[in-house]
PDB file of N, CA and C in Angstrom:
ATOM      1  N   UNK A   1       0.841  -1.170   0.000  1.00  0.00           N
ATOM      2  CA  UNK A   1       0.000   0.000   0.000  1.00  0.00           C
ATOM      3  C   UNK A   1       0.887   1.234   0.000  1.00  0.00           C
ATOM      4  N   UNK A   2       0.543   1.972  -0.815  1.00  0.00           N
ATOM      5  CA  UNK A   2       1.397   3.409  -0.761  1.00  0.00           C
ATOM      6  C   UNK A   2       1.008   4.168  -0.047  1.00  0.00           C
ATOM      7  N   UNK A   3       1.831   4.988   0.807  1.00  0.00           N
ATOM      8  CA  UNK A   3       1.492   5.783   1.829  1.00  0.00           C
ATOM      9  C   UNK A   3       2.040   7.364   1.058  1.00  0.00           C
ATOM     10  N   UNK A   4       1.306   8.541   1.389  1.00  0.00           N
ATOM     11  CA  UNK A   4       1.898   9.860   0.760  1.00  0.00           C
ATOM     12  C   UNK A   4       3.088  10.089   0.846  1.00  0.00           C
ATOM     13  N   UNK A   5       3.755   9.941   1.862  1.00  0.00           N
ATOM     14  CA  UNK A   5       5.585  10.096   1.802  1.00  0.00           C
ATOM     15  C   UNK A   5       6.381   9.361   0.915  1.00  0.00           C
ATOM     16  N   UNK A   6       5.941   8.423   0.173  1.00  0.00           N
ATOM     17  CA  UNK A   6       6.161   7.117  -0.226  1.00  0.00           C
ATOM     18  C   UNK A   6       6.899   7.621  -1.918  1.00  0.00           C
ATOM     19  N   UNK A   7       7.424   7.743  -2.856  1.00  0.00           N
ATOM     20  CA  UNK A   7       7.601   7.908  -3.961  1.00  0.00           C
ATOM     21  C   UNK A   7       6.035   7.761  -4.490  1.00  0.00           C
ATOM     22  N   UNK A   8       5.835   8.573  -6.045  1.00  0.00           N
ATOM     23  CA  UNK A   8       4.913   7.879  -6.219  1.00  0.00           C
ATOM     24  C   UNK A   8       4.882   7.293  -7.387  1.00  0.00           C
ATOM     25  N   UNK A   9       3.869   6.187  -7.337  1.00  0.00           N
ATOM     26  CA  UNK A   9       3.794   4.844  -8.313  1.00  0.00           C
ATOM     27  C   UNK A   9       3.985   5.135  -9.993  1.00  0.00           C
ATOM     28  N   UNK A  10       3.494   6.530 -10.384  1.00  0.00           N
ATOM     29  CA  UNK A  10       4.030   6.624 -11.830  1.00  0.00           C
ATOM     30  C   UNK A  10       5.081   7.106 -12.162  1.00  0.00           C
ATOM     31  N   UNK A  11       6.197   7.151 -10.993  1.00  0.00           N
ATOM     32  CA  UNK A  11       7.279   8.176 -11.568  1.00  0.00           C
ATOM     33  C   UNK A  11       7.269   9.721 -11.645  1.00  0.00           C
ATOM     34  N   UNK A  12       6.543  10.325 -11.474  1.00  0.00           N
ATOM     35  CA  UNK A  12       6.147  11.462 -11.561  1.00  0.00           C
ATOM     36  C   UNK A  12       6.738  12.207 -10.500  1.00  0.00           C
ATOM     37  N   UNK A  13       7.587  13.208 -10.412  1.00  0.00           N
ATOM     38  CA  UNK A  13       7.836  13.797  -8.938  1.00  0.00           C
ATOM     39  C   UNK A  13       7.046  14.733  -8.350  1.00  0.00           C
ATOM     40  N   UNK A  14       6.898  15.191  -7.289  1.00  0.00           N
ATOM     41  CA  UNK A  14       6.280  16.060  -6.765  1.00  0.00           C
ATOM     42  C   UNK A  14       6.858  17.309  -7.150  1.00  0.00           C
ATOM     43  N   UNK A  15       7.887  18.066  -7.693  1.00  0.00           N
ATOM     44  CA  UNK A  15       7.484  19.316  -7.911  1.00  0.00           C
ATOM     45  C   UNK A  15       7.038  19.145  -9.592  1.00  0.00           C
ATOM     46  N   UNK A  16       6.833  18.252 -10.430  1.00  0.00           N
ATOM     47  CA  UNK A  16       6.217  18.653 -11.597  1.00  0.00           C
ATOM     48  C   UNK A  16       4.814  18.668 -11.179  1.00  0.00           C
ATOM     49  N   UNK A  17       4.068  17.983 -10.032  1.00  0.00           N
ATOM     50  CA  UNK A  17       3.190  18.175 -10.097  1.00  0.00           C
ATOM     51  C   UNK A  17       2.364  19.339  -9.035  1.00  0.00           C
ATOM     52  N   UNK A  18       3.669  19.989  -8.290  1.00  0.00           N
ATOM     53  CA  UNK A  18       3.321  21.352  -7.643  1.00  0.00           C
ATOM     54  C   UNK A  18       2.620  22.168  -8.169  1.00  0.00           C
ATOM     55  N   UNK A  19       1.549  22.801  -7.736  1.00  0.00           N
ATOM     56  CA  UNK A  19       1.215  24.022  -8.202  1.00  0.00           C
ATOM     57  C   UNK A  19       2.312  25.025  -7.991  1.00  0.00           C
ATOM     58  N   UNK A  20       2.197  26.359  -8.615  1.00  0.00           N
ATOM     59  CA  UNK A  20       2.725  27.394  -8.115  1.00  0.00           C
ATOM     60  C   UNK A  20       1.785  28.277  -6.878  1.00  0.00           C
ATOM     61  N   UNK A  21       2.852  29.396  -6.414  1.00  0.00           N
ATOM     62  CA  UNK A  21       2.016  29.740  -5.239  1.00  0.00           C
ATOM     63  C   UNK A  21       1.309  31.154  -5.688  1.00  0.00           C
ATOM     64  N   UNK A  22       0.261  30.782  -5.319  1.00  0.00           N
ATOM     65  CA  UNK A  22      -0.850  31.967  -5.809  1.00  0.00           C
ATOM     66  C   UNK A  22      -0.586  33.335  -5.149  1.00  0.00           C
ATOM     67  N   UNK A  23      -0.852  34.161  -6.255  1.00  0.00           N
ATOM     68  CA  UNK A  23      -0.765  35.062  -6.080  1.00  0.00           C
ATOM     69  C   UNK A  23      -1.918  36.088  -5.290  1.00  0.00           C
ATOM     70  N   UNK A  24      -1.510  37.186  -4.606  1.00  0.00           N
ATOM     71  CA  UNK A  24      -2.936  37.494  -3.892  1.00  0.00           C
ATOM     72  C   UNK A  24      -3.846  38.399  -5.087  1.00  0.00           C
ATOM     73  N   UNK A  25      -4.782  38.328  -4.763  1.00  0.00           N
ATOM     74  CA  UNK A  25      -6.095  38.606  -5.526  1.00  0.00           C
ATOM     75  C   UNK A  25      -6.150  40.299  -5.753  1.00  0.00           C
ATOM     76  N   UNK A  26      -5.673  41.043  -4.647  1.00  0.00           N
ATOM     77  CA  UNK A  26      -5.429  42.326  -5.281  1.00  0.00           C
ATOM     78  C   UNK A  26      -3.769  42.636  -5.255  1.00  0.00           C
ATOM     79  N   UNK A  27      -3.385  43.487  -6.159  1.00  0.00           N
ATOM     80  CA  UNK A  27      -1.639  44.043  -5.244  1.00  0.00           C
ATOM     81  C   UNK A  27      -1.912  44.602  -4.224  1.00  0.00           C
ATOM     82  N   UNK A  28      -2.929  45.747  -3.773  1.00  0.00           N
ATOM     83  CA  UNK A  28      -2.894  46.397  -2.677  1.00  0.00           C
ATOM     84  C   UNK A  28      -3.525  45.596  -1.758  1.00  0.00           C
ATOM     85  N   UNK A  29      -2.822  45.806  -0.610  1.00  0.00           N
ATOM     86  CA  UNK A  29      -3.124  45.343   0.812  1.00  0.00           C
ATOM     87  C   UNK A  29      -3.732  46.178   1.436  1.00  0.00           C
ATOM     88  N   UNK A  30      -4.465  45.648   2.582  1.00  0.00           N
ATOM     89  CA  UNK A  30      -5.016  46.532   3.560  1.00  0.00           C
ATOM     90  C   UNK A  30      -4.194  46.546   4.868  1.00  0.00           C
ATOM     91  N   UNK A  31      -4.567  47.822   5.343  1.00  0.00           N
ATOM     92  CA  UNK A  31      -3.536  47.672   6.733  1.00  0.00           C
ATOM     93  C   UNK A  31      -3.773  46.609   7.391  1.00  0.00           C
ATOM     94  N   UNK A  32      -3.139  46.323   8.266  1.00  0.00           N
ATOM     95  CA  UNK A  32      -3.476  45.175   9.623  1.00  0.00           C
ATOM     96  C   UNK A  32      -3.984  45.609  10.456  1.00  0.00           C
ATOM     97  N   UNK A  33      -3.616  46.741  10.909  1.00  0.00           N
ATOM     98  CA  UNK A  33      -3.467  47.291  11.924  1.00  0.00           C
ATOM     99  C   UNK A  33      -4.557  48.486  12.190  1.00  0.00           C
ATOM    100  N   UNK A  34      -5.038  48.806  13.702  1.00  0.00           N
ATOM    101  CA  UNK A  34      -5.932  49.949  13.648  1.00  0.00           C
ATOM    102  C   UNK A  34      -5.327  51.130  13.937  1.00  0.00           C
ATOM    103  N   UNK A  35      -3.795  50.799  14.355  1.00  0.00           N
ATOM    104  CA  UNK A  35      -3.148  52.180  14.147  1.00  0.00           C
ATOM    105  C   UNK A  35      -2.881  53.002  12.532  1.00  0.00           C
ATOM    106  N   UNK A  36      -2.332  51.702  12.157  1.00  0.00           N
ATOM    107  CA  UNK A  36      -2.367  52.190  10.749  1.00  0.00           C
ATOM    108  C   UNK A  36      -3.473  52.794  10.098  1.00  0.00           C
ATOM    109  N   UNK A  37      -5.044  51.879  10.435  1.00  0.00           N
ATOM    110  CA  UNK A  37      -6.061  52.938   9.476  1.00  0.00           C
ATOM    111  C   UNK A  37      -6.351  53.877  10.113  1.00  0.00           C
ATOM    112  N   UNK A  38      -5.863  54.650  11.334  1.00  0.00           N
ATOM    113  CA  UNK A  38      -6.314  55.703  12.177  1.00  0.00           C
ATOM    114  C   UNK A  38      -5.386  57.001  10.988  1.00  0.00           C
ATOM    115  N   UNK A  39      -4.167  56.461  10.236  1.00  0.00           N
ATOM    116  CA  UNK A  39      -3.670  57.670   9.532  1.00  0.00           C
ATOM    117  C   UNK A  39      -4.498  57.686   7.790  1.00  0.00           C
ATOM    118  N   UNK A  40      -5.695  57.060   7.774  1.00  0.00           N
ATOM    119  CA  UNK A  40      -5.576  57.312   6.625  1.00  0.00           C
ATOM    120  C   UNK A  40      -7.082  58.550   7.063  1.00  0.00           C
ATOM    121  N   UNK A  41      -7.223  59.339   5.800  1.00  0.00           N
ATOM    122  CA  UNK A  41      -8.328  59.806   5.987  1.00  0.00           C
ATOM    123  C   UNK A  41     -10.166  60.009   5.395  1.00  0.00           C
ATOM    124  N   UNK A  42      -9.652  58.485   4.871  1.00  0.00           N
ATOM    125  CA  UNK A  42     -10.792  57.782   3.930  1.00  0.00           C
ATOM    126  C   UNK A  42     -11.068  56.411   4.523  1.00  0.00           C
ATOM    127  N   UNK A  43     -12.131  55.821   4.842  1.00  0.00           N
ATOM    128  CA  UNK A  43     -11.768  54.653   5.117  1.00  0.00           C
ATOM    129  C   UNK A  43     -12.662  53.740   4.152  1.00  0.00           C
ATOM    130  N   UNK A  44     -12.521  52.283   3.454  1.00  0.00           N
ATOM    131  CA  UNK A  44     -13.737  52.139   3.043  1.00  0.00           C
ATOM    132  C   UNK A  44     -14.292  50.970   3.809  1.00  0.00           C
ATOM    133  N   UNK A  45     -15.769  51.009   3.089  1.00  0.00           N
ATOM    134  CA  UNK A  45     -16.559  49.894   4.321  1.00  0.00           C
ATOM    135  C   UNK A  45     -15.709  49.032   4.957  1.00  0.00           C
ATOM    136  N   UNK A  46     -15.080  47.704   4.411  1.00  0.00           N
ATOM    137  CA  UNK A  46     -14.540  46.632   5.338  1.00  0.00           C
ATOM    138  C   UNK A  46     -13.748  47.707   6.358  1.00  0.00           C
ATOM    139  N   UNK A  47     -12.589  48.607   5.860  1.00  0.00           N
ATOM    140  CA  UNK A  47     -11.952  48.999   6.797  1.00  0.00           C
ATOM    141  C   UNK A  47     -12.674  49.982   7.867  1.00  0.00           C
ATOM    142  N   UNK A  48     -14.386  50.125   7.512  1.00  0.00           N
ATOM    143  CA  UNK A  48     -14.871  50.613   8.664  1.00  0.00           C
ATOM    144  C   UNK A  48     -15.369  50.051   9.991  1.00  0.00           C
ATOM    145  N   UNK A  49     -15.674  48.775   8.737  1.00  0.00           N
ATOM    146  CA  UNK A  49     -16.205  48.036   9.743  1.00  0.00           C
ATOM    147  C   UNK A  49     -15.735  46.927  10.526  1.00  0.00           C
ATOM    148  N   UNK A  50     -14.421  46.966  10.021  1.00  0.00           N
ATOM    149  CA  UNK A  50     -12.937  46.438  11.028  1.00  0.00           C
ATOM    150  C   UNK A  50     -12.695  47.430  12.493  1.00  0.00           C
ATOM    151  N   UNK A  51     -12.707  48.253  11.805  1.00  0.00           N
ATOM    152  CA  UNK A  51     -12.357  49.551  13.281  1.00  0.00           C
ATOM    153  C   UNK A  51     -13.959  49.568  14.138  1.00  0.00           C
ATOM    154  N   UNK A  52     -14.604  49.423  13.707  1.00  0.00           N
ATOM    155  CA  UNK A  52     -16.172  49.679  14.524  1.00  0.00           C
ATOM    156  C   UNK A  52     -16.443  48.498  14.768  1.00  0.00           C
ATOM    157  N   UNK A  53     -15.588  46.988  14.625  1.00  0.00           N
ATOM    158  CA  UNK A  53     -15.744  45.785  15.113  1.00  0.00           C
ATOM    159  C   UNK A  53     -17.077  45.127  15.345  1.00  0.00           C
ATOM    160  N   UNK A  54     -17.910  45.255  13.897  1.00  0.00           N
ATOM    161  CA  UNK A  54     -18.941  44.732  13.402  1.00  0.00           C
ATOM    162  C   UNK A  54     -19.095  43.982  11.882  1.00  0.00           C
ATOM    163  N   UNK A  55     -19.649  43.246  11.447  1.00  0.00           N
ATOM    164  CA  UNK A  55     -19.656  42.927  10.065  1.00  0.00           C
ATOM    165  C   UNK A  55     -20.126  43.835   9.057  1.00  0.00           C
ATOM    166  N   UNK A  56     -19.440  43.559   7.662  1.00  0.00           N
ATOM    167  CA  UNK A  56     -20.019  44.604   6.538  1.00  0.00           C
ATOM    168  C   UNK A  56     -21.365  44.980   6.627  1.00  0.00           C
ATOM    169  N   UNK A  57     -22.050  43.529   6.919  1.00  0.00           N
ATOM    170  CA  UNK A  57     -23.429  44.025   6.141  1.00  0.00           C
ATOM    171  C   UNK A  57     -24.153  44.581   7.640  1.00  0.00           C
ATOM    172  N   UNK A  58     -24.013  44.722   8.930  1.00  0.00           N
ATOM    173  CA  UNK A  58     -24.252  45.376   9.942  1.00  0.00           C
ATOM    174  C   UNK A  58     -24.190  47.319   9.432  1.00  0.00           C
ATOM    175  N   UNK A  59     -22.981  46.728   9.083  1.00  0.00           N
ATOM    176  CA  UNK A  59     -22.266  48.386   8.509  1.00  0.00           C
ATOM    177  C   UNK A  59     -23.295  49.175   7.631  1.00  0.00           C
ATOM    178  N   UNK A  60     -23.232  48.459   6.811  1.00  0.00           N
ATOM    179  CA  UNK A  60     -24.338  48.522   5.782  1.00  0.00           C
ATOM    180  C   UNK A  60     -26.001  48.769   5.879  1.00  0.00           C
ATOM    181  N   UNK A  61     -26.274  48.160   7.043  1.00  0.00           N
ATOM    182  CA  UNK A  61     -27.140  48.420   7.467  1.00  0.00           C
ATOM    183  C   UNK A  61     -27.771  49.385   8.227  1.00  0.00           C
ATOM    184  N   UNK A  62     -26.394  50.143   9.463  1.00  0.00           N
ATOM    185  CA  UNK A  62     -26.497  51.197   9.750  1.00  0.00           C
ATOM    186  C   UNK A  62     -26.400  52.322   8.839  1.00  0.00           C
ATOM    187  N   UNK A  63     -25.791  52.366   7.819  1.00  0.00           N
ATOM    188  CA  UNK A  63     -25.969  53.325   7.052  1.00  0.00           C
ATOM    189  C   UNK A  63     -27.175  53.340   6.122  1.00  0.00           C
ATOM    190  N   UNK A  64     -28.078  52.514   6.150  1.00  0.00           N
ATOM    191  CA  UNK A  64     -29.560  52.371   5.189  1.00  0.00           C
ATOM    192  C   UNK A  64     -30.706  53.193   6.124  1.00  0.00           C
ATOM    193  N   UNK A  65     -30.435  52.730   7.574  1.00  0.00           N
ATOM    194  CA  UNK A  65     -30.633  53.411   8.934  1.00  0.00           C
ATOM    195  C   UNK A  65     -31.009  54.508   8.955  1.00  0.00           C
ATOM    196  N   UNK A  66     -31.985  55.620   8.658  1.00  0.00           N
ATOM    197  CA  UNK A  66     -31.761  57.009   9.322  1.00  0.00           C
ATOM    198  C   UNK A  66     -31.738  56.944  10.627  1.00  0.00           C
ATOM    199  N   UNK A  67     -32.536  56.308  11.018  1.00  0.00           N
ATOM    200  CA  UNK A  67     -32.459  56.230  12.598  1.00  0.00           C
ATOM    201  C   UNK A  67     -31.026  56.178  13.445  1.00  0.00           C
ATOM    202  N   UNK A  68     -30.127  55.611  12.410  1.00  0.00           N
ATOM    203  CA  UNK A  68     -28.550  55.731  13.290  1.00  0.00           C
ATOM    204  C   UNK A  68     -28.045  56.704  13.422  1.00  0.00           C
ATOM    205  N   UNK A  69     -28.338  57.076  12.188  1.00  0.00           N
ATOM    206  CA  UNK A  69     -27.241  58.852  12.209  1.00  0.00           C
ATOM    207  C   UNK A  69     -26.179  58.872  11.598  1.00  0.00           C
ATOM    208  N   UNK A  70     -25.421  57.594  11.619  1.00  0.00           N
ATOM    209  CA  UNK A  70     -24.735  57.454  10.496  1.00  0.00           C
ATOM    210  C   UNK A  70     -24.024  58.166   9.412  1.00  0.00           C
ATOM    211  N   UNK A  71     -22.676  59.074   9.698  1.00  0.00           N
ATOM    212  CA  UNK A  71     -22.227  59.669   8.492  1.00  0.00           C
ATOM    213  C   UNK A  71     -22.315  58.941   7.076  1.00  0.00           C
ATOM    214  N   UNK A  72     -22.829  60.257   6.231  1.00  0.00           N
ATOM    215  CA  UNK A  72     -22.891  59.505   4.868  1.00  0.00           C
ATOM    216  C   UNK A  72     -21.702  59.599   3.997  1.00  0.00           C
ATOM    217  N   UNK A  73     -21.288  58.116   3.584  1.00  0.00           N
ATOM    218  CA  UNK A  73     -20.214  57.948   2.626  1.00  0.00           C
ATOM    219  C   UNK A  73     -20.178  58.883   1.515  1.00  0.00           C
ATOM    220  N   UNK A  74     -18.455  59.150   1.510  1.00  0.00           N
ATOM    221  CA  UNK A  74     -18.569  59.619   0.089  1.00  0.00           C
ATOM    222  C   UNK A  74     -18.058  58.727  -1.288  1.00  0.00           C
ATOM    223  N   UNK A  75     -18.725  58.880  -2.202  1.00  0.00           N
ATOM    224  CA  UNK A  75     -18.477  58.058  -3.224  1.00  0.00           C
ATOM    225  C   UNK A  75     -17.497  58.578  -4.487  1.00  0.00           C
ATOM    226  N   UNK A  76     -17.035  57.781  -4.953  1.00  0.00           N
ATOM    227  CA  UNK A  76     -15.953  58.444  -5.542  1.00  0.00           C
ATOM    228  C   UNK A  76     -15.506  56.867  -6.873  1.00  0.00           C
ATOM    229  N   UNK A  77     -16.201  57.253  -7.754  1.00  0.00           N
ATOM    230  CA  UNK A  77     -16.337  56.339  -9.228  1.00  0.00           C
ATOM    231  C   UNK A  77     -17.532  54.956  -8.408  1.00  0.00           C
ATOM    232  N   UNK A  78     -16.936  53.664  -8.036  1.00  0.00           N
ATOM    233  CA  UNK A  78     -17.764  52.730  -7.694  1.00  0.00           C
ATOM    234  C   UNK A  78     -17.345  52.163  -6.156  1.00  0.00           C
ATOM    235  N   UNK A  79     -16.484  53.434  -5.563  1.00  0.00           N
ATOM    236  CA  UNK A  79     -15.964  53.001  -4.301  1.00  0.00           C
ATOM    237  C   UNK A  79     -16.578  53.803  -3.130  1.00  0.00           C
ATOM    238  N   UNK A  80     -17.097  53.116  -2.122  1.00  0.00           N
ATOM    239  CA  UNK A  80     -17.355  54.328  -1.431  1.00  0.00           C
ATOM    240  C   UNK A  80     -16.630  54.159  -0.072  1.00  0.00           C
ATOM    241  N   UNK A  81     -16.846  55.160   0.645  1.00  0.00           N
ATOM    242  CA  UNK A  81     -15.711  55.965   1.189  1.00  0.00           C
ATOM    243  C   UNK A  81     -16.307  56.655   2.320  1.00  0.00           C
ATOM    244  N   UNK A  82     -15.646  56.523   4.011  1.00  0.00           N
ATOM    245  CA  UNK A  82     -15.837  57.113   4.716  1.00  0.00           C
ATOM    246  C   UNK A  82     -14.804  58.067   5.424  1.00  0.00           C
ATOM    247  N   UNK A  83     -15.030  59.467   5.807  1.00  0.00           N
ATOM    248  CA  UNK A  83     -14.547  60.397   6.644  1.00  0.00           C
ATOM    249  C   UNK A  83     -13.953  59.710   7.640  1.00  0.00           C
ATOM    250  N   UNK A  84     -12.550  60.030   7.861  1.00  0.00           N
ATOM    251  CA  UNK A  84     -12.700  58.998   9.118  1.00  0.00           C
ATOM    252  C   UNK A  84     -13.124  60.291  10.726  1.00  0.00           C
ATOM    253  N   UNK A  85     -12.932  60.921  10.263  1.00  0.00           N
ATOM    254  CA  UNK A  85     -13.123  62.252  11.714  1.00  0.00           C
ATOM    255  C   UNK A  85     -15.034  62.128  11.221  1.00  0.00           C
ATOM    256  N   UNK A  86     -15.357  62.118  10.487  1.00  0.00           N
ATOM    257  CA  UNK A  86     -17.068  62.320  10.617  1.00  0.00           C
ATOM    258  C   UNK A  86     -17.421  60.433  11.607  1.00  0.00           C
ATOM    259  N   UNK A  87     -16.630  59.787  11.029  1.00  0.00           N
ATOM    260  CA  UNK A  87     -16.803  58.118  11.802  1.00  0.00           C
ATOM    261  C   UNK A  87     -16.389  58.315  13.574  1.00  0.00           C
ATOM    262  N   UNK A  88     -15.853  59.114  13.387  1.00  0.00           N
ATOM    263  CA  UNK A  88     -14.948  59.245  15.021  1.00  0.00           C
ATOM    264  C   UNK A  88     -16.280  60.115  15.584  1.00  0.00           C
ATOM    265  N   UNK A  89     -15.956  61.190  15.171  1.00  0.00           N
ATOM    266  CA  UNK A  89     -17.721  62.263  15.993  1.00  0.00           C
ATOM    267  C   UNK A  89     -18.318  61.394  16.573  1.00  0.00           C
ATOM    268  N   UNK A  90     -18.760  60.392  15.371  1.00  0.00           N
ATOM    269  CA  UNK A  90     -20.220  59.712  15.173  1.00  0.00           C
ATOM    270  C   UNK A  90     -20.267  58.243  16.614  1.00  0.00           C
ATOM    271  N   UNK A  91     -19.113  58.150  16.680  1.00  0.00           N
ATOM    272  CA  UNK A  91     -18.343  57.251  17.872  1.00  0.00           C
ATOM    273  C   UNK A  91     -18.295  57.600  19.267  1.00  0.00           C
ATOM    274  N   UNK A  92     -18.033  59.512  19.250  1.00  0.00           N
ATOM    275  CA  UNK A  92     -18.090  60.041  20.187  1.00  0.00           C
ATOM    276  C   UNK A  92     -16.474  60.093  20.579  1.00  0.00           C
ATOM    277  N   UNK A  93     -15.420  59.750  19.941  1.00  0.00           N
ATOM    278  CA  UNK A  93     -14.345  60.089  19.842  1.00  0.00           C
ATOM    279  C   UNK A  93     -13.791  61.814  18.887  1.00  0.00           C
ATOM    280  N   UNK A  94     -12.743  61.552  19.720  1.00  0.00           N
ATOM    281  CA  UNK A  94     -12.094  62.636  19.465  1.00  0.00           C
ATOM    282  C   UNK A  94     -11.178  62.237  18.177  1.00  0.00           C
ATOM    283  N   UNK A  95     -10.812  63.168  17.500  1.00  0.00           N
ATOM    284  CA  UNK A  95      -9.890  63.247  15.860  1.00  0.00           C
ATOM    285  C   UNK A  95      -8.839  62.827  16.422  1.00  0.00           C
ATOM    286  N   UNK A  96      -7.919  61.733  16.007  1.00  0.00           N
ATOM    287  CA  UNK A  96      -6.965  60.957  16.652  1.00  0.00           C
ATOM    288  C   UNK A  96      -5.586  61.288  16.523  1.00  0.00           C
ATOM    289  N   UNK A  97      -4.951  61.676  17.873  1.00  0.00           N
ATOM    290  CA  UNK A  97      -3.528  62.177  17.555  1.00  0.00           C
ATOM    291  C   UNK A  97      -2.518  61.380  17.169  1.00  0.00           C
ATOM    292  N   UNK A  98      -1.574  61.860  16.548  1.00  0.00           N
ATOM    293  CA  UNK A  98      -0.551  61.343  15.473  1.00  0.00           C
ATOM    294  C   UNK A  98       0.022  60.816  16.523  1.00  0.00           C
ATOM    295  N   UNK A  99       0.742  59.150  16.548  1.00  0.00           N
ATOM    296  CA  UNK A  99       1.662  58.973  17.587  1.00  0.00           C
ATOM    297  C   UNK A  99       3.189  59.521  17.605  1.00  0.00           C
ATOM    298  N   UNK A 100       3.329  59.572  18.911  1.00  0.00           N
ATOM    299  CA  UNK A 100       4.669  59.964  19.200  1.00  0.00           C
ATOM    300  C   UNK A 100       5.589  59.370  18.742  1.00  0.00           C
ATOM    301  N   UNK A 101       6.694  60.089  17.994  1.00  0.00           N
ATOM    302  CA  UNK A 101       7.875  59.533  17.313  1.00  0.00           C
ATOM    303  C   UNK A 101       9.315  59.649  18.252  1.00  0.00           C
TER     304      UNK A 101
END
């Protein structure tokens, strides 16, 4: 019985039959970090709703919401886009100081 460590039975080696390693789906990355998206001054949904530690479609939902209050995105071609100081107000935070270097 062949076991996976084992050579295998047609001769074939394992890196002809490697895939290559995939590439990621966009070039741009998103920060990791919530320090990092605290410097940008756009944020979009996922990265809002990473920092407000709820799901998109929650997100999404508060903004369909009048009842939330909810700053309204700005849109800009098919992306839309939040303030991050109108998101902070809306939090009840203060506009976030630059860290100390």
């Amino acid at each position: 019985m062949n076991h996976p460590d084992d050579a295998r039975s047609d001769g074939a080696s394992d890196a002809t039959l490697s895939q290559p390693v995939a590439t990621p789906a966009s070039p741009k990355t998103a920060p990791s970090t919530s320090a990092d998206l605290l410097q940008q001054l756009l944020w979009s949904v996922p990265e809002t709703a990473f920092l407000l530690r709820v799901s998109v479609r929650t997100l999404r939902r508060m903004m369909a919401d009048p009842r939330s209050h909810f700053p309204q995105p700005r849109r800009i071609g098919t992306r839309v886009l939040f303030a991050r100081d109108e998101v902070l107000a809306h939090l009840g935070l203060d506009r976030p100081t630059p860290p100390a270097k």
